[in-house]
N, C-alpha and C. Protein backbone atom coordinates (compact mmCIF):
# COMPACT_ATOMS: atom_id res chain seq x y z
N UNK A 1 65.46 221.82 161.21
CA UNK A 1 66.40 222.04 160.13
C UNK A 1 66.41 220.81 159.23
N UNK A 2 66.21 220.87 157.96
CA UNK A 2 66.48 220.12 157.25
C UNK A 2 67.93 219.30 156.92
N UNK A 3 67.92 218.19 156.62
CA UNK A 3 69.01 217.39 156.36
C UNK A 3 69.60 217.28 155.43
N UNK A 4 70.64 217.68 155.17
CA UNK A 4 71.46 217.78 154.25
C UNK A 4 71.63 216.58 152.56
N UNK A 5 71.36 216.92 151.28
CA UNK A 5 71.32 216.12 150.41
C UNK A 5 72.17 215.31 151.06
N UNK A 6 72.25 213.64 150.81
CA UNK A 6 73.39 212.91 150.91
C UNK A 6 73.26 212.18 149.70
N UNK A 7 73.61 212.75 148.60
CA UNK A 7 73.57 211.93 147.30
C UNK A 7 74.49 210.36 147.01
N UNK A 8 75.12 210.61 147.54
CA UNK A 8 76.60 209.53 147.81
C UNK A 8 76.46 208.46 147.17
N UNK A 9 75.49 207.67 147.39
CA UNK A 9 75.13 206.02 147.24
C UNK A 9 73.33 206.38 145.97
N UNK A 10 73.71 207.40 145.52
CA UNK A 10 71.94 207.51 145.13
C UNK A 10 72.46 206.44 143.10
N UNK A 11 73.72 206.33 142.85
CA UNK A 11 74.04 205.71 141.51
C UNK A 11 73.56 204.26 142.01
N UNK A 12 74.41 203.49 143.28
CA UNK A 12 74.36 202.41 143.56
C UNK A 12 72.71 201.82 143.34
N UNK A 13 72.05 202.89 144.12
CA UNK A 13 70.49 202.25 144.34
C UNK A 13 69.79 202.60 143.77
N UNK A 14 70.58 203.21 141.97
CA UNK A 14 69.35 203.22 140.91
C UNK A 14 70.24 201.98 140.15
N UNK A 15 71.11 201.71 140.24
CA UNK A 15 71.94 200.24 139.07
C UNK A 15 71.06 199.21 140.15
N UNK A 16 70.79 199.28 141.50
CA UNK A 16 69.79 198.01 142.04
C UNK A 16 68.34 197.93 141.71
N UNK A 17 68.04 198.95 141.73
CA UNK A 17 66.94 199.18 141.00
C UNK A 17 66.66 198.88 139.40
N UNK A 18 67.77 199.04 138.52
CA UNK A 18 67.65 198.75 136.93
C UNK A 18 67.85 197.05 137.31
N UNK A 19 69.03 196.45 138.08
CA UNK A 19 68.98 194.85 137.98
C UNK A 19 67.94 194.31 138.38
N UNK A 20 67.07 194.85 139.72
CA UNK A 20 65.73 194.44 139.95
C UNK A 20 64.56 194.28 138.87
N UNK A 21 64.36 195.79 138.51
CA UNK A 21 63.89 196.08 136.91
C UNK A 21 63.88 194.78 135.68
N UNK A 22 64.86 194.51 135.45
CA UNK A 22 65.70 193.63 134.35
C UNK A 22 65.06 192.42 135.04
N UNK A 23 65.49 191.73 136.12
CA UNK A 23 65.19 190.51 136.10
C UNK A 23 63.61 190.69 136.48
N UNK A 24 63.25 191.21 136.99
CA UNK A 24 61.35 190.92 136.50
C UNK A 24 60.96 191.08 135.39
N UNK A 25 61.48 191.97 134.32
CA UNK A 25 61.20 191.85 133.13
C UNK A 25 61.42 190.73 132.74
N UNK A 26 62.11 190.04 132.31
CA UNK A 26 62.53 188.75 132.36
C UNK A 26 62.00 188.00 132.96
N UNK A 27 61.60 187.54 134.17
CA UNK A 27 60.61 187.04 135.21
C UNK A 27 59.60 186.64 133.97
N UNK A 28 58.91 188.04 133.71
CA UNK A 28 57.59 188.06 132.77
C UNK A 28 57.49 187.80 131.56
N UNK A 29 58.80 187.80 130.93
CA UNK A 29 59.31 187.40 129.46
C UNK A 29 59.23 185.88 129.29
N UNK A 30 59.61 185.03 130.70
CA UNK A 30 60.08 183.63 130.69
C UNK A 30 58.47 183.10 130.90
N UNK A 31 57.88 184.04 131.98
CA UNK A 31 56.36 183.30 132.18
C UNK A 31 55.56 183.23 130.94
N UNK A 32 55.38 184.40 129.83
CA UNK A 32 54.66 184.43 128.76
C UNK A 32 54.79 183.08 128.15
N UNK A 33 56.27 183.38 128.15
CA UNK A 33 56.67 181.48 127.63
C UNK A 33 56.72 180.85 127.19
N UNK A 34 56.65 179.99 129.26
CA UNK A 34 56.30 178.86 129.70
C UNK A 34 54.86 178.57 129.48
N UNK A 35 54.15 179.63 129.44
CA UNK A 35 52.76 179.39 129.68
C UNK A 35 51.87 179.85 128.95
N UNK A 36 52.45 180.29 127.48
CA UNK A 36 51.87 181.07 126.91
C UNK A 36 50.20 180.00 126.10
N UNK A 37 50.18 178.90 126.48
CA UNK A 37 49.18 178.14 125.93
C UNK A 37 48.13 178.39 126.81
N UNK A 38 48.69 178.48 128.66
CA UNK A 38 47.75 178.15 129.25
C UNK A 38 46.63 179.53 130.37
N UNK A 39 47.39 180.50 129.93
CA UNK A 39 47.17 181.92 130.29
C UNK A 39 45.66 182.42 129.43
N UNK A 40 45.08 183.44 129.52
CA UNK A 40 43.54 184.07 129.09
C UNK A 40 44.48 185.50 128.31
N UNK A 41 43.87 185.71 127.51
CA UNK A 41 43.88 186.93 126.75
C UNK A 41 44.53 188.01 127.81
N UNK A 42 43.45 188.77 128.52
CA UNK A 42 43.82 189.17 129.47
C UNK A 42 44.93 189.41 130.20
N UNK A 43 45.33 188.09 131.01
CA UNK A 43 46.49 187.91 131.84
C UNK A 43 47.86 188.38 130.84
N UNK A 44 48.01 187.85 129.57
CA UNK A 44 49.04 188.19 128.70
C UNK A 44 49.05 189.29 128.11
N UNK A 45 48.22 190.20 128.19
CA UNK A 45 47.89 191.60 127.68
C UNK A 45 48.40 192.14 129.56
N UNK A 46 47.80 191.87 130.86
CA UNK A 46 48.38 192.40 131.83
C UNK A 46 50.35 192.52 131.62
N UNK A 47 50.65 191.00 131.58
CA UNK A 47 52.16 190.60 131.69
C UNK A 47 52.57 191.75 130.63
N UNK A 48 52.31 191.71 129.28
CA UNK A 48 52.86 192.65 128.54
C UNK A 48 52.92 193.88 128.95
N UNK A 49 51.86 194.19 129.30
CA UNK A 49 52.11 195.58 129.82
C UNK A 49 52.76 196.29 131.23
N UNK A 50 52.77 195.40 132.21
CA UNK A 50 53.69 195.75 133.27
C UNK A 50 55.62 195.60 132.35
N UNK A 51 55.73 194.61 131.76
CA UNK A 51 56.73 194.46 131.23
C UNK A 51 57.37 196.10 130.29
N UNK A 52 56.47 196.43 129.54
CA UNK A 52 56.34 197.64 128.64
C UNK A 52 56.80 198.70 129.59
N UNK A 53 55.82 198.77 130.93
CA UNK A 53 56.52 199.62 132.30
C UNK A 53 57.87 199.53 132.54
N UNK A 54 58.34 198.78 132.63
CA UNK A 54 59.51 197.71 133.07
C UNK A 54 60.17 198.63 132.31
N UNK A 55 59.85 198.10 131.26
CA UNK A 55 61.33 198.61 130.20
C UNK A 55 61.27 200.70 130.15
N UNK A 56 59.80 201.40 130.46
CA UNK A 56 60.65 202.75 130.09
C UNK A 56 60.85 202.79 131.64
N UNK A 57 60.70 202.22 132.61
CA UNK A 57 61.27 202.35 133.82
C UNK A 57 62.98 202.66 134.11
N UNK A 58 63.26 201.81 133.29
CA UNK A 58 64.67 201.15 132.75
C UNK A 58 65.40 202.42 132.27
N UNK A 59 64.71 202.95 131.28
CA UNK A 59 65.24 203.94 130.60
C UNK A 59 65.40 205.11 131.45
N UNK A 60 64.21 205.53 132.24
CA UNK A 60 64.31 206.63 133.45
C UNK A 60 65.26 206.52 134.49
N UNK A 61 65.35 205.14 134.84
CA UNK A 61 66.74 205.07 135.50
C UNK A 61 68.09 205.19 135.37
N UNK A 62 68.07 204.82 133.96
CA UNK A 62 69.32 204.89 133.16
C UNK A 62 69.91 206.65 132.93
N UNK A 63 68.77 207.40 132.84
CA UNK A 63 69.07 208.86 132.71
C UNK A 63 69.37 209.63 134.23
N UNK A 64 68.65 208.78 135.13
CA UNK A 64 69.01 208.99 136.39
C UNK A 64 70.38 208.89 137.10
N UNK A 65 70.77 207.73 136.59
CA UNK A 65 72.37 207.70 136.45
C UNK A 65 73.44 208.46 136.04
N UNK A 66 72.96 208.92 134.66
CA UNK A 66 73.73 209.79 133.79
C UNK A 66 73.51 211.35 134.90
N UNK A 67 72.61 211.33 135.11
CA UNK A 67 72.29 212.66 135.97
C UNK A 67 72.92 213.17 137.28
N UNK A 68 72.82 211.66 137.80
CA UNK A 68 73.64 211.61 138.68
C UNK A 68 75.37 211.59 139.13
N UNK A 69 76.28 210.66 137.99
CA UNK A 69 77.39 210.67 137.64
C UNK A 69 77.60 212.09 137.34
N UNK A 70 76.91 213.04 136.25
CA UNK A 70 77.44 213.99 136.03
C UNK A 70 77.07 215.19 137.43
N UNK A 71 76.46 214.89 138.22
CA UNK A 71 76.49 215.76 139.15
C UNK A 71 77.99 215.49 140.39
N UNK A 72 78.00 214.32 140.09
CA UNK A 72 79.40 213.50 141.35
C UNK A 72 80.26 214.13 140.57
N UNK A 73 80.61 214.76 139.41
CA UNK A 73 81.75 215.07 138.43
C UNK A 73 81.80 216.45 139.01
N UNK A 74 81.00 217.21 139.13
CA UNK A 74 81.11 218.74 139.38
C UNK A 74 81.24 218.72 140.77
N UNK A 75 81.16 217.90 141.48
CA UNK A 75 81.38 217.82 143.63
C UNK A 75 82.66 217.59 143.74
């Protein structure tokens, strides 16, 4: 038998997930930089683009929330 949704805590551990999110973005915002003299083409085209992830990550979570709150509203 399958186990019952337990949605309960699913807001908490997408807002840990967006602060996780956020500060690696940031992480990668501060490294560009610090270091932006001493990095290869490359590496700063990688950083940008995990960052770019980062951020619609952000956004998917953020709707995840909304999705979620409004489902805790109708329980």
């Amino acid at each position: 038998m399958a186990k019952p949704d337990n949605r309960s805590d699913n807001v908490d551990k997408l807002q840990r997930s967006i602060q996780n999110t956020i500060e690696n973005f940031r992480e990668g915002q501060d490294y560009l930089s610090e270091h932006a003299d001493e990095i290869s083409v490359k590496e700063k085209k990688q950083v940008e683009e995990k960052n770019d992830k980062r951020l619609h990550a952000i956004e998917g979570f953020r709707e995840e929330v909304k999705d979620e709150a409004a489902h805790q509203r109708k329980s």
